[in-house]
PDB file of N, CA and C in Angstrom:
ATOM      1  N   UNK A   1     215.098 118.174  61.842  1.00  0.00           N
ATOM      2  CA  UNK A   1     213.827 117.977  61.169  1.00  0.00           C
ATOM      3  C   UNK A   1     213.558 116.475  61.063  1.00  0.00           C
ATOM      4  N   UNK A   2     212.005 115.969  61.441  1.00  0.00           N
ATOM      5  CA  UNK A   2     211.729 114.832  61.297  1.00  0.00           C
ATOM      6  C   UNK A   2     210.829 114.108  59.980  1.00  0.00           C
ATOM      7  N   UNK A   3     211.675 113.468  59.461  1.00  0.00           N
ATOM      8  CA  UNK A   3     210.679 112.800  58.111  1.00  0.00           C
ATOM      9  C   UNK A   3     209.927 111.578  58.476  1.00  0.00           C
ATOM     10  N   UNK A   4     208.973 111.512  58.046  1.00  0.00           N
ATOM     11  CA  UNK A   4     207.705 111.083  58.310  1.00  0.00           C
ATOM     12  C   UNK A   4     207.317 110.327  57.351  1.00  0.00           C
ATOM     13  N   UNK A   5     207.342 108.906  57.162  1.00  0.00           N
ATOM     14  CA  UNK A   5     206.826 108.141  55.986  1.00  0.00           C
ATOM     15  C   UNK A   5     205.633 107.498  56.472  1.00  0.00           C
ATOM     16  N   UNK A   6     204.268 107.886  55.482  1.00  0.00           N
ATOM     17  CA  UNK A   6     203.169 106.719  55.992  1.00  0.00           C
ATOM     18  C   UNK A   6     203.278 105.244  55.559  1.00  0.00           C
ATOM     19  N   UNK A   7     203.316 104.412  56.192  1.00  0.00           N
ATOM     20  CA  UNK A   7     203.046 102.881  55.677  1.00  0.00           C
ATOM     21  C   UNK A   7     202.341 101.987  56.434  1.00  0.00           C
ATOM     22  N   UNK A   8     202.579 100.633  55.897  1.00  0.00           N
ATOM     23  CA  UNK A   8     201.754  99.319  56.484  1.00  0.00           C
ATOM     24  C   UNK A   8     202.893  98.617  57.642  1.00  0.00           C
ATOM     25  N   UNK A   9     202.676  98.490  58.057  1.00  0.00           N
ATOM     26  CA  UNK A   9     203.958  97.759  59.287  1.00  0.00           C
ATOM     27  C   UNK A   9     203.293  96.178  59.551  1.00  0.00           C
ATOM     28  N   UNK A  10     204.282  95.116  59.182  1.00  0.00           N
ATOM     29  CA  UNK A  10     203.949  93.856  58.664  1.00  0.00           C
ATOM     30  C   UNK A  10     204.762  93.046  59.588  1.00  0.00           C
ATOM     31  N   UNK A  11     204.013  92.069  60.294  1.00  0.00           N
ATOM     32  CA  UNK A  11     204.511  91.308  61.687  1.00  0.00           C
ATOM     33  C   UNK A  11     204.378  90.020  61.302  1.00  0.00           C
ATOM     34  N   UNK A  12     205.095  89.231  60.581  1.00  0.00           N
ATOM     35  CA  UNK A  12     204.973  87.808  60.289  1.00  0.00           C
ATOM     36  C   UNK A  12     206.257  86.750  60.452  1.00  0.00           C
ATOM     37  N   UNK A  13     206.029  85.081  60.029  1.00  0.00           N
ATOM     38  CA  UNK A  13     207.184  84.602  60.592  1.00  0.00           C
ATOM     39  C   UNK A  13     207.917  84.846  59.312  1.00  0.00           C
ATOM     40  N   UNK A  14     209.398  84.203  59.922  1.00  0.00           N
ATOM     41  CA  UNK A  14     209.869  84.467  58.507  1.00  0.00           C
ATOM     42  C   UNK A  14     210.136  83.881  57.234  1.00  0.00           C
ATOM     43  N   UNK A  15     209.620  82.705  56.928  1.00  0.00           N
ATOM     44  CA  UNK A  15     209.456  82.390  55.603  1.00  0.00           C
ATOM     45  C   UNK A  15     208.126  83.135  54.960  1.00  0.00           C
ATOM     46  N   UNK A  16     206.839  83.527  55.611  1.00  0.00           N
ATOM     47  CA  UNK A  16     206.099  84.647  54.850  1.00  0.00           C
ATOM     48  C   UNK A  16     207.074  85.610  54.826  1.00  0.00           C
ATOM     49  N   UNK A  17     207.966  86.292  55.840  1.00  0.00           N
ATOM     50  CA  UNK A  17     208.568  87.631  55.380  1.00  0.00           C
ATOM     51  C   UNK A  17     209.430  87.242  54.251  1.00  0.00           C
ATOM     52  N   UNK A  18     209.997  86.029  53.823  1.00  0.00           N
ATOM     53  CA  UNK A  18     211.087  85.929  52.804  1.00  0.00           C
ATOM     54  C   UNK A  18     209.950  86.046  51.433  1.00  0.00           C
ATOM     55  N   UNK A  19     208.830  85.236  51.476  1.00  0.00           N
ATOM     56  CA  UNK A  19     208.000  85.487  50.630  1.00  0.00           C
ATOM     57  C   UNK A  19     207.439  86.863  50.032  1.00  0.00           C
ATOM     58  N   UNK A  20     207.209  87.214  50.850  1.00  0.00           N
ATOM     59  CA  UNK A  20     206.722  89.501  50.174  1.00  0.00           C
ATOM     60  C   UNK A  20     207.731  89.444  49.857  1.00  0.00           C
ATOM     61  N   UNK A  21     209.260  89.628  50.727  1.00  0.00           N
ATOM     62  CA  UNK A  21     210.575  89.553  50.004  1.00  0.00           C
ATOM     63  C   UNK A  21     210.871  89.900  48.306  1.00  0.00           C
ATOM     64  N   UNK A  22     210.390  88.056  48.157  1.00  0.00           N
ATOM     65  CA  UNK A  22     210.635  87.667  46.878  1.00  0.00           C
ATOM     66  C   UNK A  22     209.302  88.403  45.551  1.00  0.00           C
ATOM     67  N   UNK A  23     208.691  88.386  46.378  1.00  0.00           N
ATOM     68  CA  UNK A  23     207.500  89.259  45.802  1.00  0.00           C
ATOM     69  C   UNK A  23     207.684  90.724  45.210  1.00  0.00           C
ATOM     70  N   UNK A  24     208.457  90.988  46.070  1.00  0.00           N
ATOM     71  CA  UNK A  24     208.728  92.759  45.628  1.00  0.00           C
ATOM     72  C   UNK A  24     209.929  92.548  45.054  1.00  0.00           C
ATOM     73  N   UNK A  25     210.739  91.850  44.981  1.00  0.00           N
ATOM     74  CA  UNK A  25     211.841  91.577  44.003  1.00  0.00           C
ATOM     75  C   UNK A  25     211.476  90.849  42.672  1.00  0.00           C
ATOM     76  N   UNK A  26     210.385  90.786  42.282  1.00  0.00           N
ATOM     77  CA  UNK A  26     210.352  89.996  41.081  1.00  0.00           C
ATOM     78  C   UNK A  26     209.464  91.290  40.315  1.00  0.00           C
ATOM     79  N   UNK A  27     209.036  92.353  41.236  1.00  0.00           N
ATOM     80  CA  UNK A  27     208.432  93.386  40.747  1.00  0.00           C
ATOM     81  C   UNK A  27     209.493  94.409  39.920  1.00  0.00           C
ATOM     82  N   UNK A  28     208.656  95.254  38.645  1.00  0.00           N
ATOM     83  CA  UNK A  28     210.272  96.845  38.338  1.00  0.00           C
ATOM     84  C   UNK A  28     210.192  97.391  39.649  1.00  0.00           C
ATOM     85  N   UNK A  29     210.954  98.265  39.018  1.00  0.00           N
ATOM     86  CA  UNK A  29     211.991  99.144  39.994  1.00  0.00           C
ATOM     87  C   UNK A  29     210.452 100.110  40.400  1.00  0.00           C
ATOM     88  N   UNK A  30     209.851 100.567  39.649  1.00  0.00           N
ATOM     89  CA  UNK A  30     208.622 101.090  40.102  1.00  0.00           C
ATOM     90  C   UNK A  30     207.863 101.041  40.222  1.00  0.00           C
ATOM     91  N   UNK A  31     207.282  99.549  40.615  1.00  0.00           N
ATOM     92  CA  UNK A  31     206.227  99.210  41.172  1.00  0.00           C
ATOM     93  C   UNK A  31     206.583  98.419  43.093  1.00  0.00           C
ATOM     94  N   UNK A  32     208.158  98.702  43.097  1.00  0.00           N
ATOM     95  CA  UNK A  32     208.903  98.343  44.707  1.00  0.00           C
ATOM     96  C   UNK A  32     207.545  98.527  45.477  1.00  0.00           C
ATOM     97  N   UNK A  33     207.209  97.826  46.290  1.00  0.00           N
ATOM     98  CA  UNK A  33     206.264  98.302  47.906  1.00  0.00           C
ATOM     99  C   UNK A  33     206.912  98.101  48.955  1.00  0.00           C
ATOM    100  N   UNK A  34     208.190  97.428  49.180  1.00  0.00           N
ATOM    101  CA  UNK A  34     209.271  98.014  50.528  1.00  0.00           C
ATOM    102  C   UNK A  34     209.847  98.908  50.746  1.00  0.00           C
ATOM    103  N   UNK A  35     209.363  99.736  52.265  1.00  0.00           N
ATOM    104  CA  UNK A  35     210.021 100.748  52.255  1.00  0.00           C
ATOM    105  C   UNK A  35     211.547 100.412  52.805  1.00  0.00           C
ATOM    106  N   UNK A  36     211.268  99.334  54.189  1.00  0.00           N
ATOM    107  CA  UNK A  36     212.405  99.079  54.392  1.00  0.00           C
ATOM    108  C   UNK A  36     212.278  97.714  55.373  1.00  0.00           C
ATOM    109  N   UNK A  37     212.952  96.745  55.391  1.00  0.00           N
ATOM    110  CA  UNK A  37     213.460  95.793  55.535  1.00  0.00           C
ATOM    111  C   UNK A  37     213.575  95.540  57.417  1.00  0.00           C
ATOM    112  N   UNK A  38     213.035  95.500  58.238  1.00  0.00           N
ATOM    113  CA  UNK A  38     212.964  96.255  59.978  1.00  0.00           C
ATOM    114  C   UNK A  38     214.056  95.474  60.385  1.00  0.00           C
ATOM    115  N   UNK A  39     213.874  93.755  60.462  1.00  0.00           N
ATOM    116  CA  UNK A  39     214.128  92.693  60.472  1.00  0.00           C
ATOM    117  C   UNK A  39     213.472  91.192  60.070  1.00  0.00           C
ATOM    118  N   UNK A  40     213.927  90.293  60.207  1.00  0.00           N
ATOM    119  CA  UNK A  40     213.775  89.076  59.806  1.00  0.00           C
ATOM    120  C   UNK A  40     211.959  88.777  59.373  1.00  0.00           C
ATOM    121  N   UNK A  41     211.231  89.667  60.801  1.00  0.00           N
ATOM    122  CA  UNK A  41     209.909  88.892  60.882  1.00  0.00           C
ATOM    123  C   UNK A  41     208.699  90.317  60.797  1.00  0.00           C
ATOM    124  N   UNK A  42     209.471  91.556  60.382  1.00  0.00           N
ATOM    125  CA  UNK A  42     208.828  92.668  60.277  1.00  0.00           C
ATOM    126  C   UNK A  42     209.300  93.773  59.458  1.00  0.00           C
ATOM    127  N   UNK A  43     208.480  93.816  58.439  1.00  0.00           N
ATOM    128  CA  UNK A  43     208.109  94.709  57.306  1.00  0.00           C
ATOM    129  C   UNK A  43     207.702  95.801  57.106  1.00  0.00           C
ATOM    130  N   UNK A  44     208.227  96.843  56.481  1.00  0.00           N
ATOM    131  CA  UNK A  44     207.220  98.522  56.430  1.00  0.00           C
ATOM    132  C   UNK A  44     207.053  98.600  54.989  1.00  0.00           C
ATOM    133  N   UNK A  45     205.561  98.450  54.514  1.00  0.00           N
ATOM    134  CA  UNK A  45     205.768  98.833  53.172  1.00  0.00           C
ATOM    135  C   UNK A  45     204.812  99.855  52.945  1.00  0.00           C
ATOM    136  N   UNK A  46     204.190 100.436  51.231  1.00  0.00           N
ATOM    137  CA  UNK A  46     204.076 101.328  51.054  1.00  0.00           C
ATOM    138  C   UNK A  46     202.447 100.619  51.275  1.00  0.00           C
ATOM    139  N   UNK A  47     201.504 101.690  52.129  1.00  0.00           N
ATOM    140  CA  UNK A  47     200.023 101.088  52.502  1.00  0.00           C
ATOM    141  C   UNK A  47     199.259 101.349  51.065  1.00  0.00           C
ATOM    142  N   UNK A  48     199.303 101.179  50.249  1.00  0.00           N
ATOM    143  CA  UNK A  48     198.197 101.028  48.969  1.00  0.00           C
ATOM    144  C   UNK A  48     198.540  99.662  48.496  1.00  0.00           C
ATOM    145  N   UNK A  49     199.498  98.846  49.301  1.00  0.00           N
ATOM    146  CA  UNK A  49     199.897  97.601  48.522  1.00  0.00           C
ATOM    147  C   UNK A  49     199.014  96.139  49.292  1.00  0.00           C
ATOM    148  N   UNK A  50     198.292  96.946  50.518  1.00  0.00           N
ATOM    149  CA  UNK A  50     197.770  96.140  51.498  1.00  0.00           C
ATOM    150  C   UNK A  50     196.822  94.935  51.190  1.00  0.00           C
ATOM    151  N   UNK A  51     195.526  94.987  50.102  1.00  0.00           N
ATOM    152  CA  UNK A  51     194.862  94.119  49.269  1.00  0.00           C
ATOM    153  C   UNK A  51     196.043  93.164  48.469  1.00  0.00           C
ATOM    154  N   UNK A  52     196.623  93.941  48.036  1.00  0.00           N
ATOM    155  CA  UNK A  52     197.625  92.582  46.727  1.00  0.00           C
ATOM    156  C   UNK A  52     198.823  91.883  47.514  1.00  0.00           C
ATOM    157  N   UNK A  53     199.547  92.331  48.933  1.00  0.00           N
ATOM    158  CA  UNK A  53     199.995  91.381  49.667  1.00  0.00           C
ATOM    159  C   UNK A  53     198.542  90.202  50.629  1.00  0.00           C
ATOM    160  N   UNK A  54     197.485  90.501  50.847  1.00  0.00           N
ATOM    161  CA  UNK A  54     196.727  89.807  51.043  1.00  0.00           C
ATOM    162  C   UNK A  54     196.135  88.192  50.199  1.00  0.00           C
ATOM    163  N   UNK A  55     195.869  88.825  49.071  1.00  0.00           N
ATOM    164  CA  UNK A  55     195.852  87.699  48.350  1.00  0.00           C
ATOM    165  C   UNK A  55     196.784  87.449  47.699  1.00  0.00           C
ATOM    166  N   UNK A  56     198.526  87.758  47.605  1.00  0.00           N
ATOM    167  CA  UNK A  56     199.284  86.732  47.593  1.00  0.00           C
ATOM    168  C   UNK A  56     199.238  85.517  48.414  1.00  0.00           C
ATOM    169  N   UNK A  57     199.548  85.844  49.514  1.00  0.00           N
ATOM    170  CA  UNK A  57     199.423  85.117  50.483  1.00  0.00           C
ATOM    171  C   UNK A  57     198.402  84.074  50.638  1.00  0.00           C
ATOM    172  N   UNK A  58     197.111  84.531  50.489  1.00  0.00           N
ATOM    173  CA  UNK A  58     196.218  83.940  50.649  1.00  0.00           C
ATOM    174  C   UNK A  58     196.128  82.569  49.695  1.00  0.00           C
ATOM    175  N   UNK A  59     196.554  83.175  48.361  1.00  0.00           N
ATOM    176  CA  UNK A  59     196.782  82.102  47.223  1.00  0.00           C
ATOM    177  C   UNK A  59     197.888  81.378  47.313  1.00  0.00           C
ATOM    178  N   UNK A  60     199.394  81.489  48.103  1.00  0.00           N
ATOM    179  CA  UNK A  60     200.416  80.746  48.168  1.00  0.00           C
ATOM    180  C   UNK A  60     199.794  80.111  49.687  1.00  0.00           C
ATOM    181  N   UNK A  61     199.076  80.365  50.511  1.00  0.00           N
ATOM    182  CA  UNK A  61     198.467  79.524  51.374  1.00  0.00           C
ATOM    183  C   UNK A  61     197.964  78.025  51.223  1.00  0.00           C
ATOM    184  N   UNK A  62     197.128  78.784  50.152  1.00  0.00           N
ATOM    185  CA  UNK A  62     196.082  77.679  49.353  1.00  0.00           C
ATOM    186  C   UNK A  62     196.982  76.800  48.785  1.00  0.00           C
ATOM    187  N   UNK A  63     198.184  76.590  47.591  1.00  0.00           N
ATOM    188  CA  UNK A  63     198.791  76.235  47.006  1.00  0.00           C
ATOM    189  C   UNK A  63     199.602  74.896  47.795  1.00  0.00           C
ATOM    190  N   UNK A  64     200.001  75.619  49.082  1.00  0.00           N
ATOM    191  CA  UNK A  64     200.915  74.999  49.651  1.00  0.00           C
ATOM    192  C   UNK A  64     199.864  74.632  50.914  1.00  0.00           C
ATOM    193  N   UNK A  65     199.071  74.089  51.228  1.00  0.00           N
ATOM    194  CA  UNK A  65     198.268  73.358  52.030  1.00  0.00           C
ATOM    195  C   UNK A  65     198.239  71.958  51.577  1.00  0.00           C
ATOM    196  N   UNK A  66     198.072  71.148  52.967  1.00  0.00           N
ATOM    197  CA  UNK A  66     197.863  69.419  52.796  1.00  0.00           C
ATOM    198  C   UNK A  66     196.528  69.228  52.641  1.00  0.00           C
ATOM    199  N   UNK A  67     195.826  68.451  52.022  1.00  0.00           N
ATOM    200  CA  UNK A  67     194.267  68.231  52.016  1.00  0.00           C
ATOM    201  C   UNK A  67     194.524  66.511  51.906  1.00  0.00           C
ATOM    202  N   UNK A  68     193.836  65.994  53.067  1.00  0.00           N
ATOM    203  CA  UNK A  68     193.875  64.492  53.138  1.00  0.00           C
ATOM    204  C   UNK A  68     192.923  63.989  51.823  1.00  0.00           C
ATOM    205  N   UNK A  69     193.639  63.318  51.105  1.00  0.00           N
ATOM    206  CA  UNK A  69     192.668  62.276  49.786  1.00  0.00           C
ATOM    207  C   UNK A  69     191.251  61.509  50.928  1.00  0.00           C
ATOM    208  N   UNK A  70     190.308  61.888  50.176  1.00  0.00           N
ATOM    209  CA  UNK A  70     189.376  60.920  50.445  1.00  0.00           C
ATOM    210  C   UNK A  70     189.199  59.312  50.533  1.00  0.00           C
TER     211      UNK A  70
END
């Protein structure tokens, strides 16, 4: 018999993958969105989490960007 999990399948380098990482580890135990760990640079998590890994990212983007002083 084959089990069948739906999710998001996540293709990034790997300091973003260490980032969700740390993201879902700072979360409880029941709010986890990894299903499982593929390797280094690819992710399966649970797909209702797809908006709130977006704008993590988007906001640790922002954070950590150079902007030349005027």
């Amino acid at each position: 018999m084959v089990n069948a999990t739906k999710g998001l399948f996540i293709s990034c380098d790997i300091p973003m993958a260490q980032f969700i990482i740390n993201m879902n580890a700072a979360l409880p135990q029941s709010q986890k969105f990894i299903i499982q760990v593929l390797d280094s640079t690819h992710l399966f998590v649970q797909p209702n989490v797809a908006e709130m890994i977006r704008s993590a990212v988007a906001e640790f983007r922002d954070q950590n960007s150079y902007e030349k002083p005027n």
